[in-house]
Protein backbone atom coordinates (compact mmCIF):
# COMPACT_ATOMS: atom_id res chain seq x y z
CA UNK A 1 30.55 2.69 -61.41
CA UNK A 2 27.31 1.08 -62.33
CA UNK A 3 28.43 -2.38 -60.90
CA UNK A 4 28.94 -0.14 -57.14
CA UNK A 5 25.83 1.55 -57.77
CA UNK A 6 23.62 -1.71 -57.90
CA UNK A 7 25.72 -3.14 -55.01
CA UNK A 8 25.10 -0.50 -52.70
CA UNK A 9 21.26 -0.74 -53.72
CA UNK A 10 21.17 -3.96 -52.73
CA UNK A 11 22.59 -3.49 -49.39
CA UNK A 12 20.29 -0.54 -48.40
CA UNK A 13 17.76 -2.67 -49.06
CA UNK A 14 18.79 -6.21 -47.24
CA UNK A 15 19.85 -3.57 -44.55
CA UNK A 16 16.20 -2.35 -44.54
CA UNK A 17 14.78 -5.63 -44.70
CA UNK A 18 16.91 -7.25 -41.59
CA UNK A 19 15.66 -4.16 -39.68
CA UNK A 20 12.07 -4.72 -40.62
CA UNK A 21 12.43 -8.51 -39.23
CA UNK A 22 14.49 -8.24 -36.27
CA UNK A 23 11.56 -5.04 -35.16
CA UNK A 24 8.93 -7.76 -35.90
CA UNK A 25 10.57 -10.37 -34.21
CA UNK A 26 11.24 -8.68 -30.93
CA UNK A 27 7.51 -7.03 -30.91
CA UNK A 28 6.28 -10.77 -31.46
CA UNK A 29 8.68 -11.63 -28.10
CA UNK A 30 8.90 -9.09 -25.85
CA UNK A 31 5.44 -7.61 -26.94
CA UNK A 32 3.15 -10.42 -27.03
CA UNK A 33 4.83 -13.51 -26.33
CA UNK A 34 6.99 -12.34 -22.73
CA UNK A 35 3.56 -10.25 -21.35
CA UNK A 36 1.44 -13.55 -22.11
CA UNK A 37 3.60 -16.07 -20.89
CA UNK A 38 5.05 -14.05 -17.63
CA UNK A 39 0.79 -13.41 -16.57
CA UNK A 40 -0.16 -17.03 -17.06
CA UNK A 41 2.42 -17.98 -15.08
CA UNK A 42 1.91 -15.21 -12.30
CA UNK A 43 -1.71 -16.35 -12.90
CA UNK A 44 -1.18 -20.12 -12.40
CA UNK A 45 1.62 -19.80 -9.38
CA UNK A 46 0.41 -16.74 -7.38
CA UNK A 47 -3.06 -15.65 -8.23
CA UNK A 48 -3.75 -13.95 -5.07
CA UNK A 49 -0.92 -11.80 -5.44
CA UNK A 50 -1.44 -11.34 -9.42
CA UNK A 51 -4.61 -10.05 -9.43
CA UNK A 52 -4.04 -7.06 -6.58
CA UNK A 53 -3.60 -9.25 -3.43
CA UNK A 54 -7.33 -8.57 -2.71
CA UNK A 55 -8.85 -8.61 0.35
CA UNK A 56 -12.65 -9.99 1.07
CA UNK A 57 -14.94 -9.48 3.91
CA UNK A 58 -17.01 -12.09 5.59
CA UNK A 59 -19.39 -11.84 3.05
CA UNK A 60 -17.21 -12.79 0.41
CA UNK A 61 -17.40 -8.62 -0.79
CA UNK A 62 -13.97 -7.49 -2.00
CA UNK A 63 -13.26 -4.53 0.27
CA UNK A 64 -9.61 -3.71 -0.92
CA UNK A 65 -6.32 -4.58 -1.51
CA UNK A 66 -3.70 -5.44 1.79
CA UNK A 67 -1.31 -3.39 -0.38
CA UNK A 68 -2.64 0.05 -0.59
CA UNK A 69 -4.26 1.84 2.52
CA UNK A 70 -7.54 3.09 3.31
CA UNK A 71 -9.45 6.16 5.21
CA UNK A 72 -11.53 5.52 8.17
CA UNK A 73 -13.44 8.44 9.32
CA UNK A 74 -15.20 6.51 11.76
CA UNK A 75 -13.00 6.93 15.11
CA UNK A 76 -14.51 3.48 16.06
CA UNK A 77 -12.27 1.70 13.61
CA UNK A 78 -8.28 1.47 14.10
CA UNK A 79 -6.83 4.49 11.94
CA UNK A 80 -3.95 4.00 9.62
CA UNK A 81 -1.05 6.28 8.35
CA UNK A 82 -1.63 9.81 7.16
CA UNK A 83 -1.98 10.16 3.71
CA UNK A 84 -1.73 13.62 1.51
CA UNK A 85 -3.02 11.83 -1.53
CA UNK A 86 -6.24 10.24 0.13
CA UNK A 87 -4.34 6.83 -0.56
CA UNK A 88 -4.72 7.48 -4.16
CA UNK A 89 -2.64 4.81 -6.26
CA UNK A 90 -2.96 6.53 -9.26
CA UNK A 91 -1.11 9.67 -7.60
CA UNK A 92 1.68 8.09 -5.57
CA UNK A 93 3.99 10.01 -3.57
CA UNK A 94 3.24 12.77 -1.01
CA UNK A 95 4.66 16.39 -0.54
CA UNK A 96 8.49 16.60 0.59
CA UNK A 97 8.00 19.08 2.61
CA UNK A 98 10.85 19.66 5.61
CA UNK A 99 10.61 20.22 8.67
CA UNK A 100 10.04 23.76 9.12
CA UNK A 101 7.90 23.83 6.24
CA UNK A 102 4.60 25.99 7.43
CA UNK A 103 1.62 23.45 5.53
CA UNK A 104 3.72 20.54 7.41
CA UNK A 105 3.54 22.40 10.76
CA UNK A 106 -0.16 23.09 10.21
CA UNK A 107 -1.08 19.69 9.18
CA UNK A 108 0.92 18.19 11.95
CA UNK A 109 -0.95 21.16 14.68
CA UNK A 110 -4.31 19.60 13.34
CA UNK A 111 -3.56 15.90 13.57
CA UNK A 112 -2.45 16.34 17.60
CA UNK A 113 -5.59 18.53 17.84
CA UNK A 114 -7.65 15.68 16.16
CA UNK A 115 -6.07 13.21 18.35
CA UNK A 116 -6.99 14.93 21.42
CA UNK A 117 -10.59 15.38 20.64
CA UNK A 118 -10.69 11.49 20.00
CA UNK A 119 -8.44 9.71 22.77
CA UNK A 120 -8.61 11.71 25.69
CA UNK A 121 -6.99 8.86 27.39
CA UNK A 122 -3.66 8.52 25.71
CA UNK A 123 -1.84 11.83 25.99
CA UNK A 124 0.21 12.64 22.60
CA UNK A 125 3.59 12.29 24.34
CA UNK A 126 2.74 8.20 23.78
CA UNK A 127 1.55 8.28 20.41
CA UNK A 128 3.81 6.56 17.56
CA UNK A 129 5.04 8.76 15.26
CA UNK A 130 3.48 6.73 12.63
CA UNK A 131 0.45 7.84 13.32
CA UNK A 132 1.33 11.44 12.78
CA UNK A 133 3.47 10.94 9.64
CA UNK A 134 3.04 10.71 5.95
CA UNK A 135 4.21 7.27 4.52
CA UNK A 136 6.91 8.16 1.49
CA UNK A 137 4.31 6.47 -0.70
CA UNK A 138 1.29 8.04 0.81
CA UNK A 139 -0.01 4.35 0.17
CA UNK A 140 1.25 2.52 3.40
CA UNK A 141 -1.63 0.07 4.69
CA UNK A 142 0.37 -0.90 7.67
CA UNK A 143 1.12 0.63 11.36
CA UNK A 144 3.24 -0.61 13.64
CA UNK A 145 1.69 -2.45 16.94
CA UNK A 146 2.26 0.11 19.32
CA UNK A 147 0.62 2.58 16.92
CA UNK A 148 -2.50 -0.18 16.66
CA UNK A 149 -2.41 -0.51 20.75
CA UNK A 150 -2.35 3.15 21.42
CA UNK A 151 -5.84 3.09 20.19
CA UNK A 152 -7.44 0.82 21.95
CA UNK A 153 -8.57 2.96 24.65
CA UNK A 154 -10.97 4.72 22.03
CA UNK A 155 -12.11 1.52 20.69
CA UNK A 156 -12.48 -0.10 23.48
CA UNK A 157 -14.48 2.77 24.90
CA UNK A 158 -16.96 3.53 21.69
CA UNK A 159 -17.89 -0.28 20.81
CA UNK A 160 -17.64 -1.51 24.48
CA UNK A 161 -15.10 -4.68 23.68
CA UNK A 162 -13.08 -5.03 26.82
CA UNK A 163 -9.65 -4.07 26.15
CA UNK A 164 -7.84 -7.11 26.71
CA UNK A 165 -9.73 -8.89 23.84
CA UNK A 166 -8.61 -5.74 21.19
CA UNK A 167 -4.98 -5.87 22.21
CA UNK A 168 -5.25 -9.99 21.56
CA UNK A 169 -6.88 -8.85 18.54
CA UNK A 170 -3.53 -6.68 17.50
CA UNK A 171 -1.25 -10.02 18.42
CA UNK A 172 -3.68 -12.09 15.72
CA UNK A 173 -3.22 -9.50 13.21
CA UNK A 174 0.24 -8.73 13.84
CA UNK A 175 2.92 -9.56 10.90
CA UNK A 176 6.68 -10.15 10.18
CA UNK A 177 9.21 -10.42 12.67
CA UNK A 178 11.32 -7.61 14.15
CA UNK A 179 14.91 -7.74 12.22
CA UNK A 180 15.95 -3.75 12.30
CA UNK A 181 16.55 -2.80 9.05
CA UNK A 182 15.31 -5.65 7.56
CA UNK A 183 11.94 -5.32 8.60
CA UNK A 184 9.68 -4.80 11.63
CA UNK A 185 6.56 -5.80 12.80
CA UNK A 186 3.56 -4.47 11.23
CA UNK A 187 -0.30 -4.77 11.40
CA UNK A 188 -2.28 -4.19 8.14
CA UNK A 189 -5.25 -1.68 8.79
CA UNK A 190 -7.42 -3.08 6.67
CA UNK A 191 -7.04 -6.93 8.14
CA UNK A 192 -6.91 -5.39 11.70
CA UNK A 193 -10.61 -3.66 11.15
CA UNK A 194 -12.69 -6.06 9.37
CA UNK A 195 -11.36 -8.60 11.87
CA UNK A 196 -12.36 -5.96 14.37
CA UNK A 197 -15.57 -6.26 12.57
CA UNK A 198 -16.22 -9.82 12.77
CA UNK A 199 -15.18 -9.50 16.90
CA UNK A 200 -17.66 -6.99 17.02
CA UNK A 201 -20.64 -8.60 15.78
CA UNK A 202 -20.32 -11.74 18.04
């Protein structure tokens, strides 16, 4: 009895002890040793896209990222999706609201209404429903180029750039190829304006 005693001491204890070393071993790998050698090499292959795919202006000022959207108040600058979060990333998501949902029906009412005020030239019939609609993310930067082109009636008219040279402006800033489900053509807001910019001050 003694003799099963002590063995069975012994095994708790080697039992305890591989335990104790395996934890260590797979903090020292997956903890410190994975993180450090997957960011160098994120670091040393794709830095751009590693440290927030950051986006300068001509100035060399970081401005923002061409992954997450942005606000423009300013009806002189090509608007992007709507967003219910403000484009917060730290809140992804936005309200799943359907269709008959009343807060949807209002918000929808006062983004027509808003549109109105601001292109009187392009009736809401011709406006992409991108433009009108929540991303599922609420942190979309792009639009599609019809939804960029539908606005260059206001632009046109508030910074006096003929119309032609916006729409070849679009083209330039214009992404990806159109494959259905497998993608579409798209036009990051962010690029679109501060290249707007640049055109602007010339």
């Amino acid at each position: 009895m003694k003799t099963t005693a002590k063995f069975e001491e012994v095994s708790h204890g080697s039992i305890w002890l591989i335990a104790l070393r395996s934890s260590l071993l797979f903090i020292v790998i997956c903890g410190i040793a994975y993180p450090l050698a997957s960011t160098g090499l994120a670091q040393l292959i794709f830095p751009y896209q590693a440290n927030g795919s950051m986006v300068k202006d001509s100035t060399g000022r970081t401005v923002g990222s061409e992954l997450i959207g942005q606000s423009y108040t300013d009806p002189s600058f090509f608007q992007g999706r709507i967003s219910s979060i403000n484009y917060d990333a730290a809140g992804s998501g936005s309200n799943n609201y359907a269709p008959s949902n009343p807060e949807l029906l209002k918000r929808v009412k006062e983004s027509i209404t808003q549109w109105e005020k601001e292109n009187p030239e392009v009736p809401v019939s011709e406006v992409p429903i991108d433009l009108i609609t929540n991303s599922g993310s609420g942190l979309d930067p792009h639009i599609t180029p019809a939804a960029a082109e539908v606005q260059i009636p206001r632009i046109s008219a508030l910074r006096h750039i003929q119309e032609d040279q916006l729409k070849q402006l679009v083209e330039q800033n214009t992404e990806g190829r159109d494959l259905g489900v497998f993608g579409e053509k798209r036009v990051n807001v962010l690029k679109l304006n501060l290249a707007l910019e640049e055109l602007s001050s010339k």
